[in-house]
N, C-alpha and C. Protein backbone atom coordinates (compact mmCIF):
# COMPACT_ATOMS: atom_id res chain seq x y z
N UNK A 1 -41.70 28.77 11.65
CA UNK A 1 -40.64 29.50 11.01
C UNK A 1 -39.39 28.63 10.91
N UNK A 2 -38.52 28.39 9.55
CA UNK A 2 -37.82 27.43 9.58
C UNK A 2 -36.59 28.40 9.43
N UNK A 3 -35.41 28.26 10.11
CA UNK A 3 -34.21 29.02 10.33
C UNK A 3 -32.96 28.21 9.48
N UNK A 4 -32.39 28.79 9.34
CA UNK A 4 -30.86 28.17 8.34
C UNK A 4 -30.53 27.87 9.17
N UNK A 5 -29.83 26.66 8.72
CA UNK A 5 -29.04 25.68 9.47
C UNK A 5 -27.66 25.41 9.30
N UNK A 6 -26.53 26.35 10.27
CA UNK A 6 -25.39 26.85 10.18
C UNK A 6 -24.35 25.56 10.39
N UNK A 7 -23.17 25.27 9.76
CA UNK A 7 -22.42 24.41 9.92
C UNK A 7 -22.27 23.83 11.03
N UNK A 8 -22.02 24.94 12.32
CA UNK A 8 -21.82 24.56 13.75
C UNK A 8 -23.51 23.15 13.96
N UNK A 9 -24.17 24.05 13.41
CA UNK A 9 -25.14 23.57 13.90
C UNK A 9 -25.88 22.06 13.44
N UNK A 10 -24.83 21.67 11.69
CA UNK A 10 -24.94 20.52 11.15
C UNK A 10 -24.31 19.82 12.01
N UNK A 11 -23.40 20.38 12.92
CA UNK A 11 -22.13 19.12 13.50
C UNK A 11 -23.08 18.30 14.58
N UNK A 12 -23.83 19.12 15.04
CA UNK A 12 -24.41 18.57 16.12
C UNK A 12 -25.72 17.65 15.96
N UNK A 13 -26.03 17.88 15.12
CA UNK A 13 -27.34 16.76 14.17
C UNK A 13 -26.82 15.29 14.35
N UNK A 14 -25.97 14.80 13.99
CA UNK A 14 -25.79 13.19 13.92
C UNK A 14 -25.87 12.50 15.46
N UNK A 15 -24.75 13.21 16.08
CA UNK A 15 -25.06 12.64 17.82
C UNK A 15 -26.65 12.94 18.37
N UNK A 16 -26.96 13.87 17.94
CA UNK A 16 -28.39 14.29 18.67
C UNK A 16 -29.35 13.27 17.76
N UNK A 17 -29.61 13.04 16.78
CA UNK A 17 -30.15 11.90 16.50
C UNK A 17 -29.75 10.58 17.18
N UNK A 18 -28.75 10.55 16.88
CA UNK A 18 -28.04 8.73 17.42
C UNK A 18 -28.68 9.09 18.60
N UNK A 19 -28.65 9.96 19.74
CA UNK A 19 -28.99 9.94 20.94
C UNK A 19 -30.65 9.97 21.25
N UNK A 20 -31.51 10.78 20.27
CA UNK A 20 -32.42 10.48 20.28
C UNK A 20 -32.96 8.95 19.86
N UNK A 21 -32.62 8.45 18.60
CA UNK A 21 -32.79 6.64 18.06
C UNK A 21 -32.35 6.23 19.20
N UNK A 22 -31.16 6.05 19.93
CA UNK A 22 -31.40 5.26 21.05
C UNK A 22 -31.86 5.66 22.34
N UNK A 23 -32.79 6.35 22.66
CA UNK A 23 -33.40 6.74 23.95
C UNK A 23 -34.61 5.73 23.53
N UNK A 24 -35.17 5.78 22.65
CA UNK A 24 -36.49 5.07 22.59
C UNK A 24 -36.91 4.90 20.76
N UNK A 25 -37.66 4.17 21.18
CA UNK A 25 -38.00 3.06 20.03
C UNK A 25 -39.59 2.82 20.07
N UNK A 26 -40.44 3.28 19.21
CA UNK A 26 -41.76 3.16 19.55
C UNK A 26 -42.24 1.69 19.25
N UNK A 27 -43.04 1.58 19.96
CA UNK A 27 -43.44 -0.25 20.08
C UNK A 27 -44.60 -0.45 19.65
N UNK A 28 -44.92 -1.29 19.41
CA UNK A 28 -46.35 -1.93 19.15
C UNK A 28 -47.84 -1.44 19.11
N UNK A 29 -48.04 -0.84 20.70
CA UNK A 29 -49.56 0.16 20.84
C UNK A 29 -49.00 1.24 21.32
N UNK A 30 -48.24 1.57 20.22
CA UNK A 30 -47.91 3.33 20.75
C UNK A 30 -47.04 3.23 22.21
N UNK A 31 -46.36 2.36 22.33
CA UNK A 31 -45.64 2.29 23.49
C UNK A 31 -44.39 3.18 23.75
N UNK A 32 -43.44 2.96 24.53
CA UNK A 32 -42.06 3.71 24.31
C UNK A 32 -41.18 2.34 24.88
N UNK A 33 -40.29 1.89 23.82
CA UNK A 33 -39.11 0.78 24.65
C UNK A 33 -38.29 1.42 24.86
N UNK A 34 -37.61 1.30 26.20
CA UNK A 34 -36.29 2.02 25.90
C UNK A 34 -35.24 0.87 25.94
N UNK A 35 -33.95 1.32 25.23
CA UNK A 35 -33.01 0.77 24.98
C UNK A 35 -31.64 1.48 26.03
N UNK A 36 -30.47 0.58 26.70
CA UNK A 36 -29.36 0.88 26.99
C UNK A 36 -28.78 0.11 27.09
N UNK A 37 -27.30 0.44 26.93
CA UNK A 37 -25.95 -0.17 26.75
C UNK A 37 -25.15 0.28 27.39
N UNK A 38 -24.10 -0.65 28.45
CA UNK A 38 -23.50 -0.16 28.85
C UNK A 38 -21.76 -0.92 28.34
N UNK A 39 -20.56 -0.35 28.34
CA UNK A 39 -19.36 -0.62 28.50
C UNK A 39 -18.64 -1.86 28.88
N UNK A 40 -17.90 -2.83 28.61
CA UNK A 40 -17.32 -4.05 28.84
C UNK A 40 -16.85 -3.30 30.49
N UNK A 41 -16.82 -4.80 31.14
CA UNK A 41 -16.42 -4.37 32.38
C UNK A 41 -15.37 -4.92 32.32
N UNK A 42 -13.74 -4.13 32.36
CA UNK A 42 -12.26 -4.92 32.19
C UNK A 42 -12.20 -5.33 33.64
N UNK A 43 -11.77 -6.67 33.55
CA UNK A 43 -10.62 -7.43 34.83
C UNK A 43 -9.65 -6.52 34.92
N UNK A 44 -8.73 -7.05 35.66
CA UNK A 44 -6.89 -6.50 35.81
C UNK A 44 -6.09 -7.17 34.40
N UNK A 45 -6.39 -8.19 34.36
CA UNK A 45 -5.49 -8.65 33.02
C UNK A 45 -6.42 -8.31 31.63
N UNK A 46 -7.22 -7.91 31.64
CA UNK A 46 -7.95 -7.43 30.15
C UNK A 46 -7.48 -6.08 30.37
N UNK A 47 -7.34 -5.03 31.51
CA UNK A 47 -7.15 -3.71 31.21
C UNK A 47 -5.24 -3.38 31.45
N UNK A 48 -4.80 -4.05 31.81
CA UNK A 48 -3.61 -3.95 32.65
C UNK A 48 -2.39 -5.03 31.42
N UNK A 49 -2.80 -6.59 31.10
CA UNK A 49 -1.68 -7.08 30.74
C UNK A 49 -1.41 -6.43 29.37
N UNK A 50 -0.13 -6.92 28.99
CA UNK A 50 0.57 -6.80 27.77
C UNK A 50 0.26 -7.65 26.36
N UNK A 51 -0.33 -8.83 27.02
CA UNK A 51 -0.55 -9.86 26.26
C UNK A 51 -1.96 -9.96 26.02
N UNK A 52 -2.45 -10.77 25.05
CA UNK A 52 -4.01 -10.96 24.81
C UNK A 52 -4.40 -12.27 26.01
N UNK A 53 -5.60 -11.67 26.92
CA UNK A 53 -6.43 -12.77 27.20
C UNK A 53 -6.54 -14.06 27.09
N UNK A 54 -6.04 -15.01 27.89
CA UNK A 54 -6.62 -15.90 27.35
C UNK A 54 -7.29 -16.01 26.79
N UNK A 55 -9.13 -15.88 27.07
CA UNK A 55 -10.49 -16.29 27.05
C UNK A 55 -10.54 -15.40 25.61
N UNK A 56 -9.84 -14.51 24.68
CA UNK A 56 -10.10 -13.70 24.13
C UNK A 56 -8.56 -14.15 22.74
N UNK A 57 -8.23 -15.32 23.15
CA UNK A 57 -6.98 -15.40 22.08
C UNK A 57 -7.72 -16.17 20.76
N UNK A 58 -8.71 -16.41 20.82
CA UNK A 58 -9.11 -17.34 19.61
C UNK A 58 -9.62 -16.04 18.74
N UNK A 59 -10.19 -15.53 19.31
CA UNK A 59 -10.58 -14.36 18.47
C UNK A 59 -9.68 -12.99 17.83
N UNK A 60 -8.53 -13.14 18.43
CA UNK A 60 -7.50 -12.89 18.13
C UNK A 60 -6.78 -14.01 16.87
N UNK A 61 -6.57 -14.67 16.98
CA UNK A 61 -6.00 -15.54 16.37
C UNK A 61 -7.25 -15.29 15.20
N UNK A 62 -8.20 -15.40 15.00
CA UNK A 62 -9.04 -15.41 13.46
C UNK A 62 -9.29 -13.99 13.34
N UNK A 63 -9.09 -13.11 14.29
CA UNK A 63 -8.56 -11.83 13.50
C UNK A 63 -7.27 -11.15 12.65
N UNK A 64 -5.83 -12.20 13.30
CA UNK A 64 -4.64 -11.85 12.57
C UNK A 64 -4.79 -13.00 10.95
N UNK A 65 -5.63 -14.03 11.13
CA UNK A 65 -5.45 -15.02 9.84
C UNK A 65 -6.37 -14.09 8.92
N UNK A 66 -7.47 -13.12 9.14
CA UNK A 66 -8.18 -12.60 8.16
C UNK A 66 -7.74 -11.47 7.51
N UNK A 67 -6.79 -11.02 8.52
CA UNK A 67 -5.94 -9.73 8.08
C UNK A 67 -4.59 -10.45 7.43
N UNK A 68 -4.25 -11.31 7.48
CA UNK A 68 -2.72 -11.55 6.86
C UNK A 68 -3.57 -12.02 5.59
N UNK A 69 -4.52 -12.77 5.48
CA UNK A 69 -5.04 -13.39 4.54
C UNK A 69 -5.48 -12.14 3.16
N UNK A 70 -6.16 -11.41 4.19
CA UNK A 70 -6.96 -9.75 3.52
C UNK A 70 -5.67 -9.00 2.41
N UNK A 71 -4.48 -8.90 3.28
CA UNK A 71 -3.38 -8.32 2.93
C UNK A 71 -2.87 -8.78 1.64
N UNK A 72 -2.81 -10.27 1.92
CA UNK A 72 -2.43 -11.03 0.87
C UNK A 72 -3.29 -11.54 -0.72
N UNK A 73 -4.06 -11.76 -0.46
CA UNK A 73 -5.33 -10.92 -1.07
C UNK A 73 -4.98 -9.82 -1.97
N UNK A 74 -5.35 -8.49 -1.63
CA UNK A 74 -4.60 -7.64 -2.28
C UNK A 74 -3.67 -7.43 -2.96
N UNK A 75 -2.71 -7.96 -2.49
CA UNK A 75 -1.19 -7.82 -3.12
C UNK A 75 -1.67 -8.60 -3.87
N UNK A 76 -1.81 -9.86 -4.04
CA UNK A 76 -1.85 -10.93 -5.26
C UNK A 76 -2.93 -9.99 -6.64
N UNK A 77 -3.94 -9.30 -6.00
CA UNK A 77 -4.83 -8.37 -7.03
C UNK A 77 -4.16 -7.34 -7.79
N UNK A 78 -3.07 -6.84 -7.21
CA UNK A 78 -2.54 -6.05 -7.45
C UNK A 78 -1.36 -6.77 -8.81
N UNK A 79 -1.48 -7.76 -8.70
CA UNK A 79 -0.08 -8.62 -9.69
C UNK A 79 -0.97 -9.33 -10.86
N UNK A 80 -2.54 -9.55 -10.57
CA UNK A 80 -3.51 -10.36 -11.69
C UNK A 80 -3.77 -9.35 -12.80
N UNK A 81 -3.33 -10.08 -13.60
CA UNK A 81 -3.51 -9.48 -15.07
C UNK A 81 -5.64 -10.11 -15.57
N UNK A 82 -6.14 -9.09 -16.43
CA UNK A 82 -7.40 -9.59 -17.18
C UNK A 82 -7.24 -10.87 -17.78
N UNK A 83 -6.47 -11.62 -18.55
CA UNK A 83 -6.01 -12.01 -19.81
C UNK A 83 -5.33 -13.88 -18.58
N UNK A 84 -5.05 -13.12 -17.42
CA UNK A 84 -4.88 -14.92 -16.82
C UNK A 84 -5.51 -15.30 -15.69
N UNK A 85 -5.29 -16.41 -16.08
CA UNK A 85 -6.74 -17.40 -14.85
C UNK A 85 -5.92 -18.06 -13.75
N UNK A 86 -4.80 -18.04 -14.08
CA UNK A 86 -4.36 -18.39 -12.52
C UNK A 86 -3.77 -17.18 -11.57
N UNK A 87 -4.07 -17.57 -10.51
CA UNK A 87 -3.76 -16.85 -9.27
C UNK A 87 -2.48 -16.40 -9.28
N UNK A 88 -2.27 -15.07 -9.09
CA UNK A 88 -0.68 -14.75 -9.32
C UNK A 88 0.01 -15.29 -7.70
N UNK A 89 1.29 -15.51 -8.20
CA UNK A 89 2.23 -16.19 -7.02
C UNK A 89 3.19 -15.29 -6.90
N UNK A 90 2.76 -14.13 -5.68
CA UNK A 90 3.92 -12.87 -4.86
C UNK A 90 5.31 -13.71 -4.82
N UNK A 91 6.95 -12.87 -5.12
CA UNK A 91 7.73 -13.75 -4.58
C UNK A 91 8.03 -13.39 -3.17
N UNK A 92 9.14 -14.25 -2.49
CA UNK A 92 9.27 -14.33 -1.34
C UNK A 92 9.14 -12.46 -0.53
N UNK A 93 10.12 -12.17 -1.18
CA UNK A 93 10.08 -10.52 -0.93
C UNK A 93 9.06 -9.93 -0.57
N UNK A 94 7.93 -9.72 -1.61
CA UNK A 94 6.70 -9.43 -1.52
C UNK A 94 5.82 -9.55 -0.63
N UNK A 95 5.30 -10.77 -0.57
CA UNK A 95 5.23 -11.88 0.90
C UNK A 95 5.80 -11.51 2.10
N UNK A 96 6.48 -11.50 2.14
CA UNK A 96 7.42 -11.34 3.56
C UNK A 96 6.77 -9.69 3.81
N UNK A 97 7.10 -8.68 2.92
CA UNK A 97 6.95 -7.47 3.52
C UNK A 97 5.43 -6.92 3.95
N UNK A 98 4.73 -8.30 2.61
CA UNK A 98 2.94 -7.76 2.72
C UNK A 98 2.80 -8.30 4.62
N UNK A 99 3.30 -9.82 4.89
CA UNK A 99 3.03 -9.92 5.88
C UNK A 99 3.74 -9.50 7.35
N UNK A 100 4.49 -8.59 7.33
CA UNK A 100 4.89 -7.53 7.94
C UNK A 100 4.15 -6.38 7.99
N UNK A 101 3.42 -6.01 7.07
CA UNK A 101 2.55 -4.57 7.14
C UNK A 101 1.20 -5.12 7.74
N UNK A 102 1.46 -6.13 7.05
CA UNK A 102 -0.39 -7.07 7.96
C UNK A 102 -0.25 -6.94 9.61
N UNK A 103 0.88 -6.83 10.48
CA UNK A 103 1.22 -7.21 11.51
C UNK A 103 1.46 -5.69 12.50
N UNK A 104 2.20 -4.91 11.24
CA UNK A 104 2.20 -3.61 11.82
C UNK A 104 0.96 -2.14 11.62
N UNK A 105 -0.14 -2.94 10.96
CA UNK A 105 -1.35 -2.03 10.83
C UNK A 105 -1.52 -0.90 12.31
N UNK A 106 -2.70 -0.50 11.72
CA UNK A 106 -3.02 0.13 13.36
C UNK A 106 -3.81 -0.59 14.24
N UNK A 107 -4.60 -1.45 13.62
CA UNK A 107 -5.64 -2.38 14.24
C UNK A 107 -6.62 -1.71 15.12
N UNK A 108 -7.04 -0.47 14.55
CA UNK A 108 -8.06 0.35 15.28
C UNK A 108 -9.23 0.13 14.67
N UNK A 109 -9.79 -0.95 13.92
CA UNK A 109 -10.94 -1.34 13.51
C UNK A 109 -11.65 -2.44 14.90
N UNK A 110 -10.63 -2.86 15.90
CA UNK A 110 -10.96 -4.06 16.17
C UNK A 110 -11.07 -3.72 18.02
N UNK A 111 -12.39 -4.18 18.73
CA UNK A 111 -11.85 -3.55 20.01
C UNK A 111 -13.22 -4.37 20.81
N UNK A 112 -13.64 -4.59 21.87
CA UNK A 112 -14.27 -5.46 23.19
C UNK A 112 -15.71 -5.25 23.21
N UNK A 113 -16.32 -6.01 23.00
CA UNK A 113 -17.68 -5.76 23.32
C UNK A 113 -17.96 -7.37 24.30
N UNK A 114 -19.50 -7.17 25.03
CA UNK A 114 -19.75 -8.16 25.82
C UNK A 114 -21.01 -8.70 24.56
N UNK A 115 -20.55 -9.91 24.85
CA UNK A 115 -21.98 -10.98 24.07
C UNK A 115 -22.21 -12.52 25.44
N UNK A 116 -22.99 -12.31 25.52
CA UNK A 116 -23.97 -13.25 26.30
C UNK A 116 -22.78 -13.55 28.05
N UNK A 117 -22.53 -12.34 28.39
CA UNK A 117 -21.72 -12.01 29.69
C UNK A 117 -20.23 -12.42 29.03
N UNK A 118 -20.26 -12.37 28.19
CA UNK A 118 -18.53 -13.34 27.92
C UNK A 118 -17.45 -11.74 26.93
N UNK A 119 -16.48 -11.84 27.42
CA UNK A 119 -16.13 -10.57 26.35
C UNK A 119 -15.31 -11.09 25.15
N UNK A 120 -15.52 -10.31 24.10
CA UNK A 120 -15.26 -10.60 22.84
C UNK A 120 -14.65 -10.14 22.31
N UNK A 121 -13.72 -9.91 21.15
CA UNK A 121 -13.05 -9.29 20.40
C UNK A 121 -14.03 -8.93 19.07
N UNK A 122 -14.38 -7.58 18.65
CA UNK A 122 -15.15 -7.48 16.97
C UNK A 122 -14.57 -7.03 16.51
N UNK A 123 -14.47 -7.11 15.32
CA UNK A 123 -14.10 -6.16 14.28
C UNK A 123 -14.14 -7.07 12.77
N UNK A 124 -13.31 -6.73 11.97
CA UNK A 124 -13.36 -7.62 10.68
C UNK A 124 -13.05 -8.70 10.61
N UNK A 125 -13.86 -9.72 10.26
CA UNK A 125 -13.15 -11.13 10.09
C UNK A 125 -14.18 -11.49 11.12
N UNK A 126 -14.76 -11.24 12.19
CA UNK A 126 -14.76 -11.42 13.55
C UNK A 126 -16.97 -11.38 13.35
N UNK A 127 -17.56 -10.79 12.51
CA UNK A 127 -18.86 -10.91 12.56
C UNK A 127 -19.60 -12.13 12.52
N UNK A 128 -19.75 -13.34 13.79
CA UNK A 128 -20.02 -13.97 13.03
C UNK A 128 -21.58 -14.51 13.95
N UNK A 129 -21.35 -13.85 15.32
CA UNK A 129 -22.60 -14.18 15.95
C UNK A 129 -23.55 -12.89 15.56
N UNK A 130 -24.76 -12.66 16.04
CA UNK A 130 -25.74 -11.99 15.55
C UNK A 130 -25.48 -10.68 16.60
N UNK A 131 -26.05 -9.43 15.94
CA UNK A 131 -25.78 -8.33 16.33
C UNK A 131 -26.69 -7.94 17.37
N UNK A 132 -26.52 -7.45 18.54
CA UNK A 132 -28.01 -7.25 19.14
C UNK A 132 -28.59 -5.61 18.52
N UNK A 133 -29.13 -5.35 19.24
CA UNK A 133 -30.40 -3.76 18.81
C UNK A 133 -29.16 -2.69 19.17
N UNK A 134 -28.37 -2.63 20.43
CA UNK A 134 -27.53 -1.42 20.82
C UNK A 134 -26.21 -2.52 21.48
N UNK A 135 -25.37 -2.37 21.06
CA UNK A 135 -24.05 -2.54 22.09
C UNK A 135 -23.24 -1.41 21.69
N UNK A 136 -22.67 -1.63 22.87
CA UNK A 136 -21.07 -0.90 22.79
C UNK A 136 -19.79 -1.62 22.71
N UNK A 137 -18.96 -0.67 21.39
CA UNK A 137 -17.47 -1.36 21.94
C UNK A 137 -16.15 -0.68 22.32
N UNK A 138 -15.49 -1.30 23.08
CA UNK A 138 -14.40 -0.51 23.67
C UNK A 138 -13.20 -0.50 22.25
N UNK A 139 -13.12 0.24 21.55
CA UNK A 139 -11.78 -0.24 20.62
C UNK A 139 -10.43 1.20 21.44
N UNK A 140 -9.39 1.06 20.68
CA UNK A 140 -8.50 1.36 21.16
C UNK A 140 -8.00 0.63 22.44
N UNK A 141 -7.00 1.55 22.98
CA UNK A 141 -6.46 0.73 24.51
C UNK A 141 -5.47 0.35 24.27
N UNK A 142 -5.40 -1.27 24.43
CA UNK A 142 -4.37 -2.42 24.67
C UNK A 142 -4.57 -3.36 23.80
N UNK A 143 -5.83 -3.30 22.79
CA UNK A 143 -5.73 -4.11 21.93
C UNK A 143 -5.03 -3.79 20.60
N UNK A 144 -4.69 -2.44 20.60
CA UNK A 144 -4.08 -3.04 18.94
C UNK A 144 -2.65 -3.19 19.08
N UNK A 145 -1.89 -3.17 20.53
CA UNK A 145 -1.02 -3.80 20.56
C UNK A 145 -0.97 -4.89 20.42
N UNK A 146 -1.98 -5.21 21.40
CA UNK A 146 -2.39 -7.40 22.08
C UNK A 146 -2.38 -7.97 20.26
N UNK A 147 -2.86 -6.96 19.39
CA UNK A 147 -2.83 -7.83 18.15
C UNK A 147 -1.74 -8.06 17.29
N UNK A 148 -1.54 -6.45 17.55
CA UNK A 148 0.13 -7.00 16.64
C UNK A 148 1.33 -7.57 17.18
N UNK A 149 1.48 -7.75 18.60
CA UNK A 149 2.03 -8.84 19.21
C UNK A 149 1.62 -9.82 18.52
N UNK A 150 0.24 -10.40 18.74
CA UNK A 150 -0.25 -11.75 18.29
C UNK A 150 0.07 -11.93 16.68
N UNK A 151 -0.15 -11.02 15.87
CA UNK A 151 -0.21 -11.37 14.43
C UNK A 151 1.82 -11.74 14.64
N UNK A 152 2.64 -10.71 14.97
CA UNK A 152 4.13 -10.93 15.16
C UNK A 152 4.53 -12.48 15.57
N UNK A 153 3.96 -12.75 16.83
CA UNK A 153 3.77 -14.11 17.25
C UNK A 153 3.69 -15.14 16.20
N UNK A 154 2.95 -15.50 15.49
CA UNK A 154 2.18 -16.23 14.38
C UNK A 154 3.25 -16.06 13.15
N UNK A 155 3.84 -14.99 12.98
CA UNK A 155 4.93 -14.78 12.11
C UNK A 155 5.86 -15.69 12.31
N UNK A 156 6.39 -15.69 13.70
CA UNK A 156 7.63 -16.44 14.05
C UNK A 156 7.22 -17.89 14.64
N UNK A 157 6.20 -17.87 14.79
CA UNK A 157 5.87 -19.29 14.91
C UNK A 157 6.07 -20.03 13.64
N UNK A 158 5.04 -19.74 12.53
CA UNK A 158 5.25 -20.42 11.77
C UNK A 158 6.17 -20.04 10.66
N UNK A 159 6.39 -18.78 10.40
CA UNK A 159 7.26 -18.26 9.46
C UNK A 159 6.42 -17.78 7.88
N UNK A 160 6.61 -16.80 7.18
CA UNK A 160 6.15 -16.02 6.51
C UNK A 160 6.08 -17.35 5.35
N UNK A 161 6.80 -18.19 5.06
CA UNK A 161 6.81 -18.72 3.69
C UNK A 161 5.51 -20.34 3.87
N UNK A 162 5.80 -20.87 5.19
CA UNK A 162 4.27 -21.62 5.55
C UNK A 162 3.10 -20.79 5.31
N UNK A 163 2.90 -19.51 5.74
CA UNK A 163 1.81 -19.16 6.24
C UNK A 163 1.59 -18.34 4.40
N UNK A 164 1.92 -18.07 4.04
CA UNK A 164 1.80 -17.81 2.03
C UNK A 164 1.77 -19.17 1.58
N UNK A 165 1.65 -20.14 1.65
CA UNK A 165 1.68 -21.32 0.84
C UNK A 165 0.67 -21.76 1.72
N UNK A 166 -0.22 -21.36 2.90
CA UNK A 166 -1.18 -22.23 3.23
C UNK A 166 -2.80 -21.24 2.90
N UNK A 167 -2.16 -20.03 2.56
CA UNK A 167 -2.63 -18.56 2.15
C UNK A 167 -3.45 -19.14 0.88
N UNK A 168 -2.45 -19.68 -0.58
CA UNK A 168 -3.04 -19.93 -1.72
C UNK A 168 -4.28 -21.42 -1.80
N UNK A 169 -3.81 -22.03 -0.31
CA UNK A 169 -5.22 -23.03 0.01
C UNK A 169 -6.68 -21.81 0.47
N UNK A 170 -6.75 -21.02 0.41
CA UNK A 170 -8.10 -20.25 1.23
C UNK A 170 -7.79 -19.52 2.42
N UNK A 171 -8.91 -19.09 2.15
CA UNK A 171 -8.99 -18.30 3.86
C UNK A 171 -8.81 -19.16 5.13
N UNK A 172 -10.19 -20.46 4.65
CA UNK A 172 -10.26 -21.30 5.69
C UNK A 172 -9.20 -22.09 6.32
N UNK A 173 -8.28 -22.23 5.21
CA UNK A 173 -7.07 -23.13 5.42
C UNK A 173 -6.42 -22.54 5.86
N UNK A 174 -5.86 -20.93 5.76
CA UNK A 174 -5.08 -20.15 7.00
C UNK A 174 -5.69 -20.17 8.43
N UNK A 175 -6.77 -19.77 8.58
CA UNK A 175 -7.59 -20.10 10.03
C UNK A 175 -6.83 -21.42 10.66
N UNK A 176 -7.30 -22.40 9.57
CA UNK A 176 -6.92 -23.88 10.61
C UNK A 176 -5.41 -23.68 11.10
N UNK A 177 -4.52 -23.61 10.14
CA UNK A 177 -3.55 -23.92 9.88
C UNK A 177 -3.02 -22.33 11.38
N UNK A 178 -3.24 -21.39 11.67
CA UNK A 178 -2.97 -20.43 12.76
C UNK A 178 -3.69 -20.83 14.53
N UNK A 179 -5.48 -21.04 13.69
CA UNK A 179 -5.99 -21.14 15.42
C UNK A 179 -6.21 -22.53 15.77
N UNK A 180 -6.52 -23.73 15.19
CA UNK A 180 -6.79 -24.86 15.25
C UNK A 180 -6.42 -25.99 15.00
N UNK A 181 -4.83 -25.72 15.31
CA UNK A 181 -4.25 -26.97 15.51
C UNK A 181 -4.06 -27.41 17.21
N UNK A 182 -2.83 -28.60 17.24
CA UNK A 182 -2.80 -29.43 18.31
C UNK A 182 -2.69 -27.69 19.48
N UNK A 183 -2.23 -26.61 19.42
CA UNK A 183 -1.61 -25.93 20.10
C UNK A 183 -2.50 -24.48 19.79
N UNK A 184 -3.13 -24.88 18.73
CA UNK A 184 -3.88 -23.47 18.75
C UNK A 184 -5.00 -22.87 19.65
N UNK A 185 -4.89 -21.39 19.43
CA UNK A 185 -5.66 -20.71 20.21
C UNK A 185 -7.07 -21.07 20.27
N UNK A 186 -7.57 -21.33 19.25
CA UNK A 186 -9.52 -21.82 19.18
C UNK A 186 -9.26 -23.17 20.04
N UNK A 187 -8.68 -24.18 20.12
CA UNK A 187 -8.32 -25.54 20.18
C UNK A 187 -8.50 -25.07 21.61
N UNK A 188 -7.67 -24.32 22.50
CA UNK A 188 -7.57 -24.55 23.56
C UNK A 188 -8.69 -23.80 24.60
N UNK A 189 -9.68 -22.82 23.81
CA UNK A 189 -10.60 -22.73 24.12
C UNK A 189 -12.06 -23.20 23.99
N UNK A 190 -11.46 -24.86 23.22
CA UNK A 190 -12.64 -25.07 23.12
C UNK A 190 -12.39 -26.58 24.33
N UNK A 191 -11.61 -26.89 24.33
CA UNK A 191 -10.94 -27.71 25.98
C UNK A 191 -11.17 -26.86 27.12
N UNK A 192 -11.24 -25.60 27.41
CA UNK A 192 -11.71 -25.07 28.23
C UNK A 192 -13.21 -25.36 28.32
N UNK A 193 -13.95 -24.84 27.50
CA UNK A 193 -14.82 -24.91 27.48
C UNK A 193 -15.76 -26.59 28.11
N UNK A 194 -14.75 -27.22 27.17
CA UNK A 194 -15.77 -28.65 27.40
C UNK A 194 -15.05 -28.89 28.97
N UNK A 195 -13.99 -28.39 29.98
CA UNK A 195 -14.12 -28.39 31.21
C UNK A 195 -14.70 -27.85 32.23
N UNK A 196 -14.95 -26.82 31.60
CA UNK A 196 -16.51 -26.10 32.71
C UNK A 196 -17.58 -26.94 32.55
N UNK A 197 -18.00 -27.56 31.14
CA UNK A 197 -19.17 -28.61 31.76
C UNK A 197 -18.95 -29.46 32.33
């Protein structure tokens, strides 16, 4: 006997699936795998500081260049006519305020997951190792401050009119030009790195 299926009762369909798909996964000879995930485990300074992580600033840093970049992006789409082939050039004004809203987003797309014991920052810009079967991520918290600090940071470091003129070189060329110089954030985790070996 098949019964109508009352609004209350649509709400509850999506979690009860998701929860069923991840309890188990049928395998090979009729087996049952099961799958679980558990939660980033925060330190004191991942749950507690004000500032982004060390171990977690590079990924920060190529999350504020994809969003100032993203922003800018837009705006320039927003100024291209059908009829011309070159790239429209925002003036200073424009610029300045797009990369101010880039900085003051909500940044609730972007939040902690663990990949191979190490914790990570995901979100956009940020996909670039392989996904496993189930994780979890922590978003909200302390990161979408830690970011718009960081994107603010990067503002006054280099200043709105460098970072638009290194904008119309590419994406890639904002990356370098934010995480991978003598002082940048990727740079200095990758000197970390080659000192643990």
């Amino acid at each position: 006997m098949l019964t109508e299926l009352t609004p209350e009762t649509m709400k509850l369909l999506p979690p009860l699936l998701l929860l069923l798909g991840a309890w188990a996964i049928s395998g090979d000879l009729g087996d049952i795998a099961s799958l679980s995930a558990t939660a980033p485990q925060l330190d004191e300074e991942e749950k507690y500081s004000a500032h982004m992580p060390a171990h977690m600033r590079c990924d920060a840093c190529r999350a504020v260049a994809y969003q100032m970049w993203q922003h800018l992006a837009k705006a320039e789409a927003k100024f291209h006519t059908p009829d011309s082939r070159e790239r429209p050039e925002l003036t200073e004004s424009v610029y300045t305020d797009v990369l101010d809203q880039s900085c003051s987003q909500s940044w609730q797309d972007y939040g902690v997951r663990e990949v191979n014991q190490a914790k990570r920052l995901v979100g956009p810009g940020l996909g670039k190792e392989p996904q496993p079967r189930i994780h979890v991520v922590m978003t909200g918290g302390p990161w979408p401050s830690r970011l718009s600090k960081t994107c603010l940071h990067y503002l006054g470091e280099f200043g709105e009119d460098q970072i638009y003129e290194t904008h119309q070189q590419g994406q890639e060329a904002l990356e370098a030009l934010l995480c991978e110089g003598p002082q940048g954030a990727c740079m200095e985790e990758a000197s970390v790195s080659k000192e643990e070996l």
